[in-house]
Protein backbone atom coordinates (compact mmCIF):
# COMPACT_ATOMS: atom_id res chain seq x y z
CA UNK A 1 0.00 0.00 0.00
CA UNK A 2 1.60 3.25 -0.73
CA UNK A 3 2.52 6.33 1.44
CA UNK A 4 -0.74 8.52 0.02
CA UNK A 5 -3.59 5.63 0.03
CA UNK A 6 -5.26 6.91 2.76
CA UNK A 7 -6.08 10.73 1.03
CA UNK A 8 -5.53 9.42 -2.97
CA UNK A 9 -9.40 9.58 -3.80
CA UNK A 10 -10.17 12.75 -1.43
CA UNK A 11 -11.82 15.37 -2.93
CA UNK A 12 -9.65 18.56 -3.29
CA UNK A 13 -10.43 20.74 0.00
CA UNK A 14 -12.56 23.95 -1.00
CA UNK A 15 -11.88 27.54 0.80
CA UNK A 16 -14.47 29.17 2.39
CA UNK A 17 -12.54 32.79 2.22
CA UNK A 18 -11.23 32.42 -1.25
CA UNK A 19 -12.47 30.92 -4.62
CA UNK A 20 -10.24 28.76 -6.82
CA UNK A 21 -7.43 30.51 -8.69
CA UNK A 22 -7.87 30.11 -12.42
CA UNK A 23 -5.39 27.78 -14.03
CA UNK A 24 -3.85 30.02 -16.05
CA UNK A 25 -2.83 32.11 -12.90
CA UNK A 26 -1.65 29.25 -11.31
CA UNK A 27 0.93 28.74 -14.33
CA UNK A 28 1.96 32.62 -13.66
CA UNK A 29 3.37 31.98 -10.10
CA UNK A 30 5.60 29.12 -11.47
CA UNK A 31 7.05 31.12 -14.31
CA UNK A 32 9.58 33.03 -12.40
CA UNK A 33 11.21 29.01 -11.51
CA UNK A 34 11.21 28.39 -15.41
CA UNK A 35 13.95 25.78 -15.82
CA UNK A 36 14.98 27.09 -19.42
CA UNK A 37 15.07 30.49 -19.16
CA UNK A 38 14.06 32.85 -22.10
CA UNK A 39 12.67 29.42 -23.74
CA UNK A 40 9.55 31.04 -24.07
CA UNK A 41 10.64 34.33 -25.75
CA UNK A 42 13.16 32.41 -27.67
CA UNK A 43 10.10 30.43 -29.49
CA UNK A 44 8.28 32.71 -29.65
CA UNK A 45 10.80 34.89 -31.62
CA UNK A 46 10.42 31.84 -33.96
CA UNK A 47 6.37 32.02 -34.16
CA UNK A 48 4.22 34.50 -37.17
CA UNK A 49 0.91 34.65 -35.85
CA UNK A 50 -1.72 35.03 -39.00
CA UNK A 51 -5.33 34.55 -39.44
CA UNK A 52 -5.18 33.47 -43.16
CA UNK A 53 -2.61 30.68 -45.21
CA UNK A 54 -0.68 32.76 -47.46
CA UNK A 55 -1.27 32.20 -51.41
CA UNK A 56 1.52 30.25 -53.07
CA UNK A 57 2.40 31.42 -56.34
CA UNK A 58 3.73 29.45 -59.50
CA UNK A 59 7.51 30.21 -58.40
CA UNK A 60 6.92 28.96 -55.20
CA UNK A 61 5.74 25.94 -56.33
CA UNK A 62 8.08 25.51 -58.49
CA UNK A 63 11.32 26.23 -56.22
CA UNK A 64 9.66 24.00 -53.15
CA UNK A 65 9.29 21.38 -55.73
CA UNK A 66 13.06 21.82 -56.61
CA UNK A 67 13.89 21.49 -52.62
CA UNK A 68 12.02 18.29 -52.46
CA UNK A 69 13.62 16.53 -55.53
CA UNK A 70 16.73 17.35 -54.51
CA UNK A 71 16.13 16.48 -50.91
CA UNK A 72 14.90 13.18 -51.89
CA UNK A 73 18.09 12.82 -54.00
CA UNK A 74 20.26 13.61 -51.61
CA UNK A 75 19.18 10.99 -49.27
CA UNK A 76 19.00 8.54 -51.93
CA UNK A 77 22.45 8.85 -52.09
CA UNK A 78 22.33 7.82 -48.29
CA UNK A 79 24.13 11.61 -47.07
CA UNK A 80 22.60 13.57 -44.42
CA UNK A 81 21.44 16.49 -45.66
CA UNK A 82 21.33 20.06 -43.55
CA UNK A 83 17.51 21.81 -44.26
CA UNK A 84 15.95 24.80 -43.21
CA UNK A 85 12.36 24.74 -43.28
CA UNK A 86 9.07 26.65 -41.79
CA UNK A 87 6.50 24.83 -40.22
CA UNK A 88 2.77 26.15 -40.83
CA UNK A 89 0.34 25.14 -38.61
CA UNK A 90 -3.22 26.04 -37.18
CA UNK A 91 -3.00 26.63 -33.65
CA UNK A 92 -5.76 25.83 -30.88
CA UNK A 93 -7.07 29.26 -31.73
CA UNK A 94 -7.88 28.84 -35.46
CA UNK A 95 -4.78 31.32 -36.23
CA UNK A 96 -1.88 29.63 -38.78
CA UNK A 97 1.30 29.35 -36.62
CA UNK A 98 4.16 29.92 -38.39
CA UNK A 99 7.62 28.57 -36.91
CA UNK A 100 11.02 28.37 -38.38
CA UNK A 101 13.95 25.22 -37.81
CA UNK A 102 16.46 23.86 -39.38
CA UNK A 103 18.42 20.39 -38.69
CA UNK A 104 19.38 17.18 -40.47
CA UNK A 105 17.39 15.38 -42.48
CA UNK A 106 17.49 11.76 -42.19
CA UNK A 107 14.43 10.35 -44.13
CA UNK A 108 11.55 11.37 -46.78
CA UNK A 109 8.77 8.75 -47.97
CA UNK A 110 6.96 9.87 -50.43
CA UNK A 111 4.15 7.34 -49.60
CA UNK A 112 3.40 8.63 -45.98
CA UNK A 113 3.79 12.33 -47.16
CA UNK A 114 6.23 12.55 -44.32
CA UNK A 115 9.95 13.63 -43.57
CA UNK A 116 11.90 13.27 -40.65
CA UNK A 117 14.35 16.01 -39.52
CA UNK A 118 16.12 15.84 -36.14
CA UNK A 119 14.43 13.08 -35.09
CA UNK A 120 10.94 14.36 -35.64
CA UNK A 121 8.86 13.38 -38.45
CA UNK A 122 6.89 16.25 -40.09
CA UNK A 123 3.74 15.37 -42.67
CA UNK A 124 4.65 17.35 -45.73
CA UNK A 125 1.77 19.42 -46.12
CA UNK A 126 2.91 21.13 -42.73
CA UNK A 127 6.65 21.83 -43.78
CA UNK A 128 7.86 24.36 -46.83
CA UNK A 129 11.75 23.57 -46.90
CA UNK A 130 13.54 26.77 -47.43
CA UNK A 131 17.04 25.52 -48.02
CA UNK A 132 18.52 22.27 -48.39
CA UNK A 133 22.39 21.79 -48.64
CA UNK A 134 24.47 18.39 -48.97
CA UNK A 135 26.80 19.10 -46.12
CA UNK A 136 26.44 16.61 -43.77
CA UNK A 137 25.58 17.70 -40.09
CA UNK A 138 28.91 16.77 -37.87
């Protein structure tokens, strides 16, 4: 039986003087014990906040397509390519999150519409690679 059996299914004791504090503040009066500090500023340095996907052109296209091919050849040739990429995503708040990394790239299947860089696999549709050169990552 462990140390916390006898008060593991209590109910959470309620205040008479003072309602509960809102989660969000809760979070506040940790920040100042933040582990990694300027983490937060640091990422979101990286973040473009928009309400609307911007419209790619024919160039676009046609240069991302160029990336990819030569991405894909690259690895073919079994080298580690270095990319730099943007990530676009829809945040909880409907808004298109834009955020900006770079790393090696170690796989592409066209099949799964995926590509993993770093470690982390990204679906395609989410990443527009914005450089890609052969020289392996030490």
């Amino acid at each position: 039986m462990s140390e916390y059996a006898d008060i593991i299914h209590k109910n959470r004791p309620k205040s008479a003087k003072h309602r509960p504090m809102p989660v969000a503040e809760r979070a506040k009066q940790f920040m100042p014990y933040a582990t990694l500090r300027g983490f937060g500023l640091e990422l979101a340095d990286r973040e473009i906040l928009s309400d609307e996907p911007a419209a790619e052109d024919e160039d676009s296209r046609m240069t991302r397509d160029a990336l990819l091919r030569e991405l894909t050849e690259l690895l073919s040739d079994r080298k580690k390519p270095r990319v730099s990429f943007t990530r676009r995503v829809t945040d909880h708040r409907g808004r298109l999150v834009s955020t900006r990394g770079e790393g090696t790239a170690e796989h592409i299947s066209p099949e799964e519409r995926t590509v993993r860089i770093g470690g982390v696999t990204y679906p395609l549709d989410e990443i527009e690679l914005t450089a890609v050169s052969d020289d392996a990552m030490p």
